[in-house]
Protein backbone atom coordinates (compact mmCIF):
# COMPACT_ATOMS: atom_id res chain seq x y z
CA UNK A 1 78.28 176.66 132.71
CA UNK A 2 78.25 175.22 129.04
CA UNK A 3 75.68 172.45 127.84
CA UNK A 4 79.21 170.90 126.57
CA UNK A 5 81.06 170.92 129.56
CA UNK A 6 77.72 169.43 131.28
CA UNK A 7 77.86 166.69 128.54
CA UNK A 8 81.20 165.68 129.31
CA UNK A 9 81.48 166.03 133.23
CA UNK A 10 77.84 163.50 133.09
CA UNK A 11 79.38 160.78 130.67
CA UNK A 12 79.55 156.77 131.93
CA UNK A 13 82.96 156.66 130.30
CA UNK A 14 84.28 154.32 132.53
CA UNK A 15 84.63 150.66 131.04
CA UNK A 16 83.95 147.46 132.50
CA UNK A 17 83.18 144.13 131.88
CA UNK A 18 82.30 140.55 133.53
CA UNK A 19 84.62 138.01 133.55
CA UNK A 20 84.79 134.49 134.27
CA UNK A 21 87.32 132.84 136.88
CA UNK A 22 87.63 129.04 136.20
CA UNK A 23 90.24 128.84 138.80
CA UNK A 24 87.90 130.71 141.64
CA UNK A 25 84.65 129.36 140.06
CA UNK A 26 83.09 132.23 139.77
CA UNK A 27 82.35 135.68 137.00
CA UNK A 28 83.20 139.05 138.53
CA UNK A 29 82.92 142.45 137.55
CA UNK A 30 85.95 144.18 136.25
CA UNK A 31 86.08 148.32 136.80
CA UNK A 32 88.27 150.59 134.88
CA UNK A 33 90.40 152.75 136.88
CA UNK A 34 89.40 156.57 136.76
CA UNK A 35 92.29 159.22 136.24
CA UNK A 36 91.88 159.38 139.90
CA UNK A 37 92.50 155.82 140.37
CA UNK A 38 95.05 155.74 138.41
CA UNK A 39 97.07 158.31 139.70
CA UNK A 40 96.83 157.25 143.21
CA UNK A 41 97.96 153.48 142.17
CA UNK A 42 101.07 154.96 139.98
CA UNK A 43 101.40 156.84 143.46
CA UNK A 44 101.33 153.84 145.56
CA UNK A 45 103.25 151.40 143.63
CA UNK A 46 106.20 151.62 146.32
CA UNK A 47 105.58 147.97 147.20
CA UNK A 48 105.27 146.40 143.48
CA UNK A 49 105.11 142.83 144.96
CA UNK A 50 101.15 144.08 145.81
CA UNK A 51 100.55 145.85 142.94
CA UNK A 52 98.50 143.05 141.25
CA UNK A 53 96.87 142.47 144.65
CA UNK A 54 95.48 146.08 145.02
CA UNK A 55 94.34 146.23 141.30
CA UNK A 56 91.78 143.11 141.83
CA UNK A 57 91.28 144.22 145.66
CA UNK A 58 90.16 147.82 144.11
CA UNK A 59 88.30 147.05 141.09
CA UNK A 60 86.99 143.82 141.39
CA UNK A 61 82.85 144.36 141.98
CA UNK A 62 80.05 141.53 142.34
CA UNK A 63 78.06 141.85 138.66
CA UNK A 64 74.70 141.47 140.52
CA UNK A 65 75.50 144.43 143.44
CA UNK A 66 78.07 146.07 141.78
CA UNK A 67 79.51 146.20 145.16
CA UNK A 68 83.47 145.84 145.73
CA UNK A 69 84.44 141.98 146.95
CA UNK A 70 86.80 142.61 148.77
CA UNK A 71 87.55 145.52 151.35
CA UNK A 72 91.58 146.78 152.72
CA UNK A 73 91.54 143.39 154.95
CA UNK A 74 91.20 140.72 152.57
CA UNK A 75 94.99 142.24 150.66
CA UNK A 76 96.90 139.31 152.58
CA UNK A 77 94.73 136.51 151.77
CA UNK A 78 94.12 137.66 148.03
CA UNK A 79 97.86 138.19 147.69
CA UNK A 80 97.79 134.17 148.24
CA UNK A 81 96.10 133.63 145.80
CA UNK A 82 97.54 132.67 142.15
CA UNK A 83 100.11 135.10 140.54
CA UNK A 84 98.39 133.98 136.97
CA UNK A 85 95.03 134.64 137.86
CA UNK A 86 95.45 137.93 139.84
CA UNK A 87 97.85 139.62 136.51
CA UNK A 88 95.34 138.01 134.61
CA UNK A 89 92.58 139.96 135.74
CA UNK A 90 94.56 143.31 136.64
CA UNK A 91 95.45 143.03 132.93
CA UNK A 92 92.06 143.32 132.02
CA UNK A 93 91.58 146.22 134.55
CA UNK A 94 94.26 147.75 133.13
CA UNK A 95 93.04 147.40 129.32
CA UNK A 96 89.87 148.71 130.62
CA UNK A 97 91.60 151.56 132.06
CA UNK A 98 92.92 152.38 128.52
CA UNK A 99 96.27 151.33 129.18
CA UNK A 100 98.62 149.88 126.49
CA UNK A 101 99.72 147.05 128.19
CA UNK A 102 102.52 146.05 125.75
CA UNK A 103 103.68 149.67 126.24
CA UNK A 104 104.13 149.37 129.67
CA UNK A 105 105.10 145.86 129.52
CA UNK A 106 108.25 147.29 127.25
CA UNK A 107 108.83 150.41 129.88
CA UNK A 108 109.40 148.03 132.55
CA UNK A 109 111.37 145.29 131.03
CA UNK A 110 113.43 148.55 129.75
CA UNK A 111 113.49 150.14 133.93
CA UNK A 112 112.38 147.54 136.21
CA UNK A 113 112.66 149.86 139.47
């Protein structure tokens, strides 16, 4: 195989970043989603009421483990949590992710199913 193609598979290309929750009282690390990631959250957006629920629930990591906070359980009690704070955050995963927010913002104002 090429040096190049060895260069590229063994890049850190995926962003994050720690943020700060007021409301929680806490910082947490933010993951961008992978192309696999990605794909299977496009995939399971059938239940879009959850969608900003299984954004944090996925990519939400402790900055000092780096291990996820939450696990497949904790989706009920998180989706309790505030509306604001959770599309805050999964806004931030998703600009992470190297989506245009606005863009997709427009798409589903334009096609909300």
């Amino acid at each position: 195989m090429s040096q190049l193609r060895d260069t590229i598979l063994d890049a850190q290309d995926l962003r994050e970043e720690v943020v700060d929750v007021p409301e929680w009282g806490v910082k947490i690390l933010l993951m961008g989603m992978s192309a696999r990631q990605r794909g299977l959250m496009v995939e399971s957006v059938g239940d879009k009421m959850f969608l900003t629920t299984d954004v944090v629930l996925t990519l939400a990591r402790d900055p000092e483990t780096r291990e996820p906070i939450f696990d497949k359980a904790d989706r009920d009690a998180l989706a309790e949590k505030s509306g604001g704070v959770l599309d805050r955050l999964a806004q931030k995963v998703l600009e992470l992710s190297g989506v245009d927010v606005g863009a997709a913002e427009t798409e589903v104002a334009a096609d909300p199913t």
